[in-house]
Protein backbone atom coordinates (compact mmCIF):
# COMPACT_ATOMS: atom_id res chain seq x y z
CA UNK A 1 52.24 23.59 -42.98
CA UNK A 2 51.23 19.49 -42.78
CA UNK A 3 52.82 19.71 -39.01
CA UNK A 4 51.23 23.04 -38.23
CA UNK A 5 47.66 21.21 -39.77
CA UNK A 6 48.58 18.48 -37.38
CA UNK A 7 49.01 20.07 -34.46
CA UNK A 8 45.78 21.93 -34.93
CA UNK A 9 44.08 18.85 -35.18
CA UNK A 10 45.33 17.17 -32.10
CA UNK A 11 44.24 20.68 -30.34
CA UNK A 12 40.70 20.53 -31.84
CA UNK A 13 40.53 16.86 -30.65
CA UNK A 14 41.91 17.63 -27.22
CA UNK A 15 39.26 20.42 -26.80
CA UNK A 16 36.52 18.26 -28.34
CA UNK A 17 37.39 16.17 -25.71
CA UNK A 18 37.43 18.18 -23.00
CA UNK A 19 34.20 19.93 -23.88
CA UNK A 20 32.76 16.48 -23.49
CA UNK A 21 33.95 15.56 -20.43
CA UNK A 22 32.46 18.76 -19.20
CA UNK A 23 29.50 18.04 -20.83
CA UNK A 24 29.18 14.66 -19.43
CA UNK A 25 30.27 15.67 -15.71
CA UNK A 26 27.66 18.69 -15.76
CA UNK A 27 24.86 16.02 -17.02
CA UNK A 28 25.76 13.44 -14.54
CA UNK A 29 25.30 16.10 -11.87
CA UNK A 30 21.94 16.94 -13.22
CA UNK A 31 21.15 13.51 -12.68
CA UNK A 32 23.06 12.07 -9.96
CA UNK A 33 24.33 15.22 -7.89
CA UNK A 34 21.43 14.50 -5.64
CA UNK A 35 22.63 10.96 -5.30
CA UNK A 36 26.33 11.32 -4.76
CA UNK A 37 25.69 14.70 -2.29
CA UNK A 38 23.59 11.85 -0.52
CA UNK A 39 25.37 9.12 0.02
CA UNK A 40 26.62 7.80 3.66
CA UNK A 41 29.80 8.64 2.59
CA UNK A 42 29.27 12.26 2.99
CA UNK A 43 30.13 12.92 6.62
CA UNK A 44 27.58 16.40 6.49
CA UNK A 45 24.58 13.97 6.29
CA UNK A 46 25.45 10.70 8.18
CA UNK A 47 27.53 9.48 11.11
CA UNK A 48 28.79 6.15 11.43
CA UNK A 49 26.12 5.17 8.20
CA UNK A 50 23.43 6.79 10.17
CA UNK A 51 21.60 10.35 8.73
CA UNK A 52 21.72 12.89 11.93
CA UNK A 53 21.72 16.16 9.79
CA UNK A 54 18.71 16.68 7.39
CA UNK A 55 15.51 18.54 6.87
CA UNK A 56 12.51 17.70 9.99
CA UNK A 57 9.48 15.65 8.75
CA UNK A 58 6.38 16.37 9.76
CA UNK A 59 2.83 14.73 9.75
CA UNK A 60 0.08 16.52 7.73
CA UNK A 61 -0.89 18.39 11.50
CA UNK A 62 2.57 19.57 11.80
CA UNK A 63 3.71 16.82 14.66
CA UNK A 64 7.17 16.98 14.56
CA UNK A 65 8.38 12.83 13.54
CA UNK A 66 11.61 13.29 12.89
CA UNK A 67 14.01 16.20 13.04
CA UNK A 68 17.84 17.15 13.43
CA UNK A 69 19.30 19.07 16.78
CA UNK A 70 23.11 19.38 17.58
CA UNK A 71 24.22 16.70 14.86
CA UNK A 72 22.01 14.02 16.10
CA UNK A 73 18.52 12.53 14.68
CA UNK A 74 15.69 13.22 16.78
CA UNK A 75 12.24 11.35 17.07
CA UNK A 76 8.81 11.61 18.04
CA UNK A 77 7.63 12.17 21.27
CA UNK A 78 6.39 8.65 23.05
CA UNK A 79 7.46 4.99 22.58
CA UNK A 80 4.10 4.12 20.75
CA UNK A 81 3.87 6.73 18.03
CA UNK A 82 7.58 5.94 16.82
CA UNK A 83 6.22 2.66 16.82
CA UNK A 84 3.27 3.24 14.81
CA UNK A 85 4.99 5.16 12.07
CA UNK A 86 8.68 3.45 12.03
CA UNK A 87 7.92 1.83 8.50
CA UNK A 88 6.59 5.41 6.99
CA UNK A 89 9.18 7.41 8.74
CA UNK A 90 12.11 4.94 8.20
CA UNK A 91 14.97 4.36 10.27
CA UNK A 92 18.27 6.66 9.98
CA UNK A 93 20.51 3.75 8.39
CA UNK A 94 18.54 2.80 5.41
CA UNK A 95 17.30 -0.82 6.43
CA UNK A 96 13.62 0.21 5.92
CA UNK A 97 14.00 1.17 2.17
CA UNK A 98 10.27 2.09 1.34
CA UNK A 99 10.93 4.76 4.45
CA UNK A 100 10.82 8.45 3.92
CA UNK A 101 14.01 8.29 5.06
CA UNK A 102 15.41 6.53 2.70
CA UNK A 103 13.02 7.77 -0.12
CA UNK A 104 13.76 11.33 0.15
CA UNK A 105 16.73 11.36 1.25
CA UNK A 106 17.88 13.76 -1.66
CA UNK A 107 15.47 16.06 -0.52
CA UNK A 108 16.04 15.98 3.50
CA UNK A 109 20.02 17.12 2.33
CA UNK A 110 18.51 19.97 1.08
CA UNK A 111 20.65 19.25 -2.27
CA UNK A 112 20.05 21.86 -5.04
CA UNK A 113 21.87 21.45 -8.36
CA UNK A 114 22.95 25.18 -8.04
CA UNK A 115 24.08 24.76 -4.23
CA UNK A 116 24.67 21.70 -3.62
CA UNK A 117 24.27 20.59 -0.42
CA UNK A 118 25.77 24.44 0.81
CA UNK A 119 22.75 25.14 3.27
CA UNK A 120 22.72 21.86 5.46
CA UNK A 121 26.92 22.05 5.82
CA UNK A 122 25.60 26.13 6.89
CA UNK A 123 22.95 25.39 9.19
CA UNK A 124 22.99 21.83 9.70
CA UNK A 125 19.27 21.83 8.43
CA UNK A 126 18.15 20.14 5.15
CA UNK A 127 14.32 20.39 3.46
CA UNK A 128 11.76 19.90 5.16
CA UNK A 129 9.15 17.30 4.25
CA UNK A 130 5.38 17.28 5.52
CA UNK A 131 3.69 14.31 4.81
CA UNK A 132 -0.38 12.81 4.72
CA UNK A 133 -0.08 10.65 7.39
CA UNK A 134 -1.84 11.29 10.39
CA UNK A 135 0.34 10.60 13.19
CA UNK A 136 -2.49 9.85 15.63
CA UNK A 137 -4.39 7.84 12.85
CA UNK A 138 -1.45 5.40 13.03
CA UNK A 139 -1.03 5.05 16.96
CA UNK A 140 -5.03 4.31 16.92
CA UNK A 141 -4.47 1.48 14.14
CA UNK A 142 -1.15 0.30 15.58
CA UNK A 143 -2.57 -0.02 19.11
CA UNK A 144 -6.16 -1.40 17.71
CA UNK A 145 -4.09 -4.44 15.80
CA UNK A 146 -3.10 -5.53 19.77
CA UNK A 147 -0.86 -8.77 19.49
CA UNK A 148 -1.33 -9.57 15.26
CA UNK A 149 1.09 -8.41 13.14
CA UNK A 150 -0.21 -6.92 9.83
CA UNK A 151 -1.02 -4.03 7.95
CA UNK A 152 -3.34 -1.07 8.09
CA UNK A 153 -3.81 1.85 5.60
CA UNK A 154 -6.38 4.52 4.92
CA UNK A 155 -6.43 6.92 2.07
CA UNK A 156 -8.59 9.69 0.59
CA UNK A 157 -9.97 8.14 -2.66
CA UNK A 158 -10.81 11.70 -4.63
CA UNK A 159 -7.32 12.77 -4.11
CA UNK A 160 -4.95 9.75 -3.20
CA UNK A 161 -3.55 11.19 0.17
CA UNK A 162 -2.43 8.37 2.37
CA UNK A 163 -3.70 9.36 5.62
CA UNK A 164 -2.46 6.20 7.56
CA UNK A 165 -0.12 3.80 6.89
CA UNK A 166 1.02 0.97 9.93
CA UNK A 167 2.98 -1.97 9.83
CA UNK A 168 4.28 -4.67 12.43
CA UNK A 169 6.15 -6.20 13.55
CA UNK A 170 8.06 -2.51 14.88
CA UNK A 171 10.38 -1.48 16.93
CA UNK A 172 11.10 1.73 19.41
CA UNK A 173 14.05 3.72 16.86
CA UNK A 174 15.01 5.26 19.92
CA UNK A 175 15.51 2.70 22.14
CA UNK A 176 16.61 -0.26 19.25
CA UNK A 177 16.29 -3.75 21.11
CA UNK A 178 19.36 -5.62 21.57
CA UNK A 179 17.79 -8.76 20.02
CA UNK A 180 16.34 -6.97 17.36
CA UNK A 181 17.87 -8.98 14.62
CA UNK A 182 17.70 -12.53 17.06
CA UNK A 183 14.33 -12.04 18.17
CA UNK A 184 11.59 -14.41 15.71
CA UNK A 185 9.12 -12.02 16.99
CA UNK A 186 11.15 -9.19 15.07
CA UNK A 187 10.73 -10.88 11.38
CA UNK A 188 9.85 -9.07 9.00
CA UNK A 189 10.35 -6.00 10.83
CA UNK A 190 12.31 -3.45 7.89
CA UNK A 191 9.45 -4.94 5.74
CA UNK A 192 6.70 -2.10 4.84
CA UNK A 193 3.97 -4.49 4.77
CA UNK A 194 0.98 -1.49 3.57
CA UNK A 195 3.30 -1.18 0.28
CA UNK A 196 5.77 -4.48 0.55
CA UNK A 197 3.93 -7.06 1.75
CA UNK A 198 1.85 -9.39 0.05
CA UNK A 199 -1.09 -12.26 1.48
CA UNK A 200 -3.02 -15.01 0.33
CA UNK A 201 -6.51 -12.31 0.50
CA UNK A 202 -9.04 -15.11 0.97
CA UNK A 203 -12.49 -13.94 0.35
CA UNK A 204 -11.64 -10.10 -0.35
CA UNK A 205 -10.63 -11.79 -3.46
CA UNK A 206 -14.77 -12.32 -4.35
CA UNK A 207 -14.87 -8.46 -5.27
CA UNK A 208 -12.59 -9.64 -8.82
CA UNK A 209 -14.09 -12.66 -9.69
CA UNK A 210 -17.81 -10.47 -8.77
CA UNK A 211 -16.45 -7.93 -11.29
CA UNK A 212 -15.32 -10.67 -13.66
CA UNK A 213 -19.11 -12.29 -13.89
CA UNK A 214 -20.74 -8.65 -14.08
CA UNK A 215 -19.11 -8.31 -17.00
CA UNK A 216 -19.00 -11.72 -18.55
CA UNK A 217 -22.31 -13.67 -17.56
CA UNK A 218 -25.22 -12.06 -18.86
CA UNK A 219 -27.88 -13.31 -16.31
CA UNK A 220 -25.34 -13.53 -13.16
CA UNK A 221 -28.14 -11.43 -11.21
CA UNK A 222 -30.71 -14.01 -11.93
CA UNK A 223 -28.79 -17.46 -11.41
CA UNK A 224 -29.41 -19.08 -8.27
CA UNK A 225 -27.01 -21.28 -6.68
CA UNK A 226 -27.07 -24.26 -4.66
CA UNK A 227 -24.56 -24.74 -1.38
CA UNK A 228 -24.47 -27.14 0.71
CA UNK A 229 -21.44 -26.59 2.25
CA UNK A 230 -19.12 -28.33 -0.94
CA UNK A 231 -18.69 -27.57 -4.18
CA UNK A 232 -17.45 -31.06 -6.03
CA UNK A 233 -15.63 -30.81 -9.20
CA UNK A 234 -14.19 -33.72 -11.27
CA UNK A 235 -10.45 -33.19 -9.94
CA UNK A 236 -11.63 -31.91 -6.07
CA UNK A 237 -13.77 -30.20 -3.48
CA UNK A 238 -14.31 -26.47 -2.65
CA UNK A 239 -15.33 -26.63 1.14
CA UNK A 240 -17.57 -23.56 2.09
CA UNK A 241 -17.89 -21.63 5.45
CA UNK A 242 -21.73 -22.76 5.84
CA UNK A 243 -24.40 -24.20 4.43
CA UNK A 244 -26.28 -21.69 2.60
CA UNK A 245 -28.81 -23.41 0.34
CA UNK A 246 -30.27 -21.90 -2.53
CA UNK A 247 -28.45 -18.10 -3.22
CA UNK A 248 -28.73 -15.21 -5.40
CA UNK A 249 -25.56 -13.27 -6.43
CA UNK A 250 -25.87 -10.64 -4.00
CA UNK A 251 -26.76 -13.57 -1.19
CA UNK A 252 -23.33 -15.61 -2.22
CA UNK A 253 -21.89 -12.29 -2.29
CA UNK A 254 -23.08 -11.20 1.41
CA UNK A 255 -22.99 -14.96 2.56
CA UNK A 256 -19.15 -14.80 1.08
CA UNK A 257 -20.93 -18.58 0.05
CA UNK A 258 -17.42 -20.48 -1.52
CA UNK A 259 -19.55 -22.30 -3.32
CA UNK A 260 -21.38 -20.16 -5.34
CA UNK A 261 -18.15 -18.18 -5.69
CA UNK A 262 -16.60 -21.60 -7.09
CA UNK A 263 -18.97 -22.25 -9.67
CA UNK A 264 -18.98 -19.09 -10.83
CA UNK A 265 -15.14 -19.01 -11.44
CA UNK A 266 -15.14 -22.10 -12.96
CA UNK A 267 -17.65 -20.94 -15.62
CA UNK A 268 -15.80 -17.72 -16.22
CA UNK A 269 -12.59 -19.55 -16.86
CA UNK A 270 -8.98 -18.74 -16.05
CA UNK A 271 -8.33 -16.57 -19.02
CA UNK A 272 -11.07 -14.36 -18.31
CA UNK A 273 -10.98 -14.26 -14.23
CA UNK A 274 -6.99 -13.13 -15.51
CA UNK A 275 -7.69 -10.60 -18.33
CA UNK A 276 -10.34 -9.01 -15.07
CA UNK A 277 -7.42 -9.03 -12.73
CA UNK A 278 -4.99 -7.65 -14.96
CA UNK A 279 -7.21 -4.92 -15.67
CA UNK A 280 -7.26 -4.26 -12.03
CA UNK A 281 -3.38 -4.48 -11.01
CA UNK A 282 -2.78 -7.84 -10.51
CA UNK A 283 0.59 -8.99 -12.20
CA UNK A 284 1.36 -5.56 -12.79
CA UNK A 285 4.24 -3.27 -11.77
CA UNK A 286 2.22 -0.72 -9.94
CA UNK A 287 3.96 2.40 -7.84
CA UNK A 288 2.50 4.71 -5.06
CA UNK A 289 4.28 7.74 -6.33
CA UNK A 290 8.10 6.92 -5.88
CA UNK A 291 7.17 3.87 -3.51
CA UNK A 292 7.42 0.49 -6.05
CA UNK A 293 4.62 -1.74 -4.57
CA UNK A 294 4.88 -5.50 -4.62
CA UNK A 295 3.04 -6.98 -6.87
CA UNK A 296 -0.01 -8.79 -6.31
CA UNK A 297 -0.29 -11.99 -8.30
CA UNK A 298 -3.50 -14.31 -9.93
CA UNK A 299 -2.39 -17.46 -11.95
CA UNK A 300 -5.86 -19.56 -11.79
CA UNK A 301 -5.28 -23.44 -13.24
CA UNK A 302 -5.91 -24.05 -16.31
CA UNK A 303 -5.74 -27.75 -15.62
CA UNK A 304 -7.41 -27.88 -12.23
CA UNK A 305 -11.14 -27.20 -11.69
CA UNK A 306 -10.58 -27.45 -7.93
CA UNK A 307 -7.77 -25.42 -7.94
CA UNK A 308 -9.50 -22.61 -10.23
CA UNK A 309 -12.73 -22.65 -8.13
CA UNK A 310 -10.11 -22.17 -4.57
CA UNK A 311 -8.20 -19.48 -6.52
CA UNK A 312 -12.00 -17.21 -8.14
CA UNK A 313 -12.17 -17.33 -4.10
CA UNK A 314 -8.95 -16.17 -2.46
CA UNK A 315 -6.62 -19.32 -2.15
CA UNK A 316 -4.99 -21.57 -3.56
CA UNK A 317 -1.92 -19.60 -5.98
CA UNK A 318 -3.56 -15.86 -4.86
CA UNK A 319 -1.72 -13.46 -3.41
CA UNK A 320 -2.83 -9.46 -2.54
CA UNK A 321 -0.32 -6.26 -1.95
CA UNK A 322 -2.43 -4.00 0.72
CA UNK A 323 -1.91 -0.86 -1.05
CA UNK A 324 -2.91 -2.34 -4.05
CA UNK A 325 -6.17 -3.42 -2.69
CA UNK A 326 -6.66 -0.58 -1.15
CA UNK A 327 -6.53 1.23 -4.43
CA UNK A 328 -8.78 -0.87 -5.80
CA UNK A 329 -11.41 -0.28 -3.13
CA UNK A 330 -11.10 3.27 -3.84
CA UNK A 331 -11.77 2.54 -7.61
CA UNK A 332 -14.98 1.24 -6.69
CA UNK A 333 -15.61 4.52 -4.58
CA UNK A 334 -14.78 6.35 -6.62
CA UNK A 335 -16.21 5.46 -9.76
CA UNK A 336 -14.11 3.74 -11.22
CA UNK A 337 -10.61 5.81 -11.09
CA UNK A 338 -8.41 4.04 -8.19
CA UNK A 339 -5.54 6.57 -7.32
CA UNK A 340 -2.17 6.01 -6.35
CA UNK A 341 -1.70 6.47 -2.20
CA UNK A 342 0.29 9.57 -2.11
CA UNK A 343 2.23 9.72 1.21
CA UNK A 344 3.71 13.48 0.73
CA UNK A 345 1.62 16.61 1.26
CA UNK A 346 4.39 18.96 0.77
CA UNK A 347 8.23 19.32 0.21
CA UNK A 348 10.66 22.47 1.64
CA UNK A 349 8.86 24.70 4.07
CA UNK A 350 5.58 23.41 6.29
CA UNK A 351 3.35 25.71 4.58
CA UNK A 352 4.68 25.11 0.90
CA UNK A 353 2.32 22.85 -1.32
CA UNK A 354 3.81 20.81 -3.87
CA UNK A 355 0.12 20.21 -6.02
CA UNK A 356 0.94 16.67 -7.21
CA UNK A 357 -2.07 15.73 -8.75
CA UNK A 358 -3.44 12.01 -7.70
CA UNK A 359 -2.59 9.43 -10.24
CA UNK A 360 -4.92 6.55 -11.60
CA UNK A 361 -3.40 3.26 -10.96
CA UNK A 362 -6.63 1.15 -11.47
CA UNK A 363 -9.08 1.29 -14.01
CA UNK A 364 -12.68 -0.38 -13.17
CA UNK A 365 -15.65 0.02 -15.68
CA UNK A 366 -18.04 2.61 -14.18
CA UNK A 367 -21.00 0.55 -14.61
CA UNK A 368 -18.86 -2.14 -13.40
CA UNK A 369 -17.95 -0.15 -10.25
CA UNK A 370 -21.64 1.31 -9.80
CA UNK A 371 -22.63 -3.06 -9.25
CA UNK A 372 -19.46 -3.69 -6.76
CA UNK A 373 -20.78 -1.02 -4.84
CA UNK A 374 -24.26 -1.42 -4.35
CA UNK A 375 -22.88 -5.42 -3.43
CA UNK A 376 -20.14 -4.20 -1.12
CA UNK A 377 -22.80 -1.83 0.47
CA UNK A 378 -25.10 -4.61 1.09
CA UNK A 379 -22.66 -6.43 2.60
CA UNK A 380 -22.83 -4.33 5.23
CA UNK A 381 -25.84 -2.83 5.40
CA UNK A 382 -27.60 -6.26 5.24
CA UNK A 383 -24.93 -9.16 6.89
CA UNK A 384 -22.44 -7.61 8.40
CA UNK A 385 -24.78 -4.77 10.04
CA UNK A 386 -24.66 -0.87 10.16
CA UNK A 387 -23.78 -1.15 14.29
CA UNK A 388 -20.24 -2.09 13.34
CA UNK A 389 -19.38 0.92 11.33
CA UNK A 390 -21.98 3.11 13.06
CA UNK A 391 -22.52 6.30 11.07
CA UNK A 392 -20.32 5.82 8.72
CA UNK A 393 -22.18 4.53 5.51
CA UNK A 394 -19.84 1.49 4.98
CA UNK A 395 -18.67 -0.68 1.76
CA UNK A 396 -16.86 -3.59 1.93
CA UNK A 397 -15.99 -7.22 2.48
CA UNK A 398 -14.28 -9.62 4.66
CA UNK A 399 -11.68 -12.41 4.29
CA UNK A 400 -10.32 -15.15 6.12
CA UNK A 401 -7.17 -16.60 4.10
CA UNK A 402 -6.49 -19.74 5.08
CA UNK A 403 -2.69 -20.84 5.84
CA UNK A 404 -1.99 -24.14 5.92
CA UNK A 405 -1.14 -25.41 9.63
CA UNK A 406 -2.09 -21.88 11.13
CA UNK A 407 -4.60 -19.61 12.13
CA UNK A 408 -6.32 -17.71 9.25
CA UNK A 409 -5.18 -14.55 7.91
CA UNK A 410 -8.22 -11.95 9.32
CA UNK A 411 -9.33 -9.22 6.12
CA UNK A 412 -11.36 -6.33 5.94
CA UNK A 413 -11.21 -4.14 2.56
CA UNK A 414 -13.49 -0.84 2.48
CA UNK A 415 -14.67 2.63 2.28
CA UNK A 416 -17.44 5.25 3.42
CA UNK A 417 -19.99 6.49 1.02
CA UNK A 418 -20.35 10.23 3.09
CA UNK A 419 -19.24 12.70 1.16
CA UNK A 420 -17.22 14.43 3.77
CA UNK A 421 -15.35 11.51 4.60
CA UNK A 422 -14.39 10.02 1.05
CA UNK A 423 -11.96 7.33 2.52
CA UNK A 424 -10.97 3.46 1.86
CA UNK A 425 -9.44 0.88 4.10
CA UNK A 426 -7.85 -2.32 4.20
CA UNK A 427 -6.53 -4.29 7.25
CA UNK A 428 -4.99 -7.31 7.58
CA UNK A 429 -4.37 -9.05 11.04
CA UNK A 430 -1.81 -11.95 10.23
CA UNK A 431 -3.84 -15.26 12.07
CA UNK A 432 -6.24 -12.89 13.45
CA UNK A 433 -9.17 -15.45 12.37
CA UNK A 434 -12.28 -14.28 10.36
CA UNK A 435 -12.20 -11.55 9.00
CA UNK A 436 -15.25 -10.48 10.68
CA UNK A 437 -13.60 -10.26 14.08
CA UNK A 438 -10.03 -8.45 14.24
CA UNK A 439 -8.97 -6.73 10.89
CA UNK A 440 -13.35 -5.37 10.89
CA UNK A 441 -12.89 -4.00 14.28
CA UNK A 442 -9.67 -2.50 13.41
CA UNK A 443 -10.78 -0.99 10.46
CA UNK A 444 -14.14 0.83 12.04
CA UNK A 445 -11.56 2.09 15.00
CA UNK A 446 -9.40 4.49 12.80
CA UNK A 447 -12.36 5.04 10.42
CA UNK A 448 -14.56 6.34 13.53
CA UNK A 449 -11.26 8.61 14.26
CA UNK A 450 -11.29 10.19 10.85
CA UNK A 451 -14.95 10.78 11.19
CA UNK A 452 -14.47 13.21 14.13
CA UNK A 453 -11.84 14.56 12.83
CA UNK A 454 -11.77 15.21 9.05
């Protein structure tokens, strides 16, 4: 009997066991299936590391951007539109890992956890995958950036659809350069710089510290200030761009005076100008959907009244994400709710909606966000002039970010107050100059193209 009791315990155990390891390989499929069926390993998906078999992605007019034909990976028509959306698109090998590409490659496999990846190893076809962009959008903003280097984005701030979405340095995918990893001209160029890049923002960085002293300085609308061109504190000087004399808030604010700007950060202090940034994203994790953005950081001194005063305007330890801007531009449009940039429309067939609902990222006080905007609409409407957005009822602000030993870093960070063409912007030209010149002409060029055709 003991050795018959024995036995049947070592059978219990050995099915125990084995119903675990079942257990455990079924649940690691359920969470890894679509990672293992898509890994360059399996030769149904890649070719020497490459993908050439997966589902066709598509812009949100149905523009075909990438697609599979007789085992090979097939791009867009015309040198300049692969250019313009290489970084959203991605390459086939996984070097540009914020790419769709790369991103969904689970779903271009057309994995299912009940198939597998049975219907691309059929057809040769995975899921489809439509996304915002608008392919044209991006050659416009592409082409308008000329010879800088940069970023440019667009998005729909009621429901987070990224509608454009260019970095560069590119590159033709289809006809790779043979000094593509040689050429200095070619740095940076697997870098995402809408979602992975990040920039000392210069004076777009006036819109926080604005928001800090509505909310912390009682009188801030009835405070003059005094520039004449330098801002002396006991430990350094704040140079301005001018000489502005005496200034309201909305004057320092439309005169982007770095005086004003200076004083008023060094009253606020760095632990509030950081609680306000906090609140809106900076040194925080943030994510466009599945994309992870870089994050932006503010560190003001806390021993330096210089270096606080350079920092309330843009410089000194400041440094911006795009995207992350962006979104907080369309928290000020928007009332204070600043969605996530969404890049997908729609996943499986062209017509099939997915309904992800936008996602708040940034948080701004609504009476907060009511102020910014009737300053950021100013700016235009009363320096920067109507004529350079014509017809489109602009918000917004310039920067030019300093870099020691180079050009400045040219900024423009925006949105339209129509109602049919609830959008935000931000551009950055890398040494374009002031930001009144390059990344403000940019900006109203694929604006004016969403106007006519929204």
């Amino acid at each position: 009997m003991k050795i018959t009791a024995k036995r049947a315990a070592i059978v219990y155990v050995l099915i125990f066991a084995f119903l675990a390891g079942v257990g455990f390989f079924v649940a690691s499929i359920m969470t890894d299936g679509a990672e293992w069926a898509s890994n360059k390993a399996n030769r149904h998906i890649y070719s020497g590391g490459t993908i050439v078999n997966a589902g066709t992605v598509y812009d949100r007019n149905g523009v075909v951007l990438a697609k599979s034909s007789d085992n090979e990976r097939v791009f867009a028509e015309g040198s300049a539109l692969r250019k313009a959306v290489l970084h959203i698109v991605g390459d086939t090998a996984g070097r540009i890992s914020t790419g769709t590409h790369y991103l969904y490659r689970d779903v271009l496999s057309g994995y299912s956890r009940i198939e597998g990846i049975y219907n691309l190893k059929q057809t040769g076809v995975g899921t489809d995958v439509k996304l915002n962009i608008d392919s044209e959008a991006n050659k416009i903003a592409y082409n308008a950036l000329g010879e800088y280097d940069g970023a440019v984005a667009v998005y729909n701030y009621k429901t987070g659809e990224l509608l454009c979405s260019v970095s560069k340095p590119a590159y033709d995918i289809k006809n790779r350069p043979d000094d593509l990893l040689t050429n200095e001209k070619y740095n940076g160029v697997f870098l995402d710089k809408v979602v992975s890049g990040i920039y000392t923002p210069g004076s777009i960085m006036k819109i926080v510290t604005a928001a800090c002293a509505i909310e912390n300085i009682p009188d801030i609308y009835t405070r003059t200030f005094e520039c004449d061109g330098e801002y002396e504190t006991r430990d350094g000087t704040v140079i301005c761009n001018g000489v502005h004399g005496k200034v309201d808030f909305q004057k320092a604010m439309n005169e982007s005076c770095n005086c004003a700007f200076a004083e008023i950060s060094i009253e606020l202090g760095s632990v509030k100008l950081e609680e306000t940034a906090k609140a809106m994203g900076f040194n925080v994790q943030l994510y466009a959907k599945e994309v992870r953005l870089t994050k932006s950081r503010f560190s003001p001194s806390i021993t330096s009244k210089a270096e606080l005063g350079w920092a309330g305007i843009g410089q000194s330890t400041t440094y911006v994400n795009p995207a992350h801007f962006l979104t907080i531009m369309g928290a000020i449009a928007n009332g204070g709710e600043g969605y996530a940039p969404d890049r997908i429309h729609s996943l499986g067939t062209v017509s099939e909606i997915v309904g992800r609902l936008p996602e708040s990222i940034i948080s701004i006080n609504p009476e907060t966000a009511e102020k910014l905007d009737e300053l950021l609409r100013s700016n235009v409407a009363d320096k920067y002039g109507d004529w350079k957005f014509k017809g489109l009822e602009m918000c917004g602000k310039t920067g030019t970010a300093q870099i020691d030993g180079k050009k400045s870093h040219s900024w423009f960070a925006g949105y339209s107050k129509r109602e049919d063409l609830p959008l935000a912007v931000v551009c950055i030209a890398e040494h374009g100059g002031y930001g009144s010149g390059v990344a403000t002409t940019v900006s109203n060029k694929v604006m004016q193209y969403f106007a006519e055709n929204m």
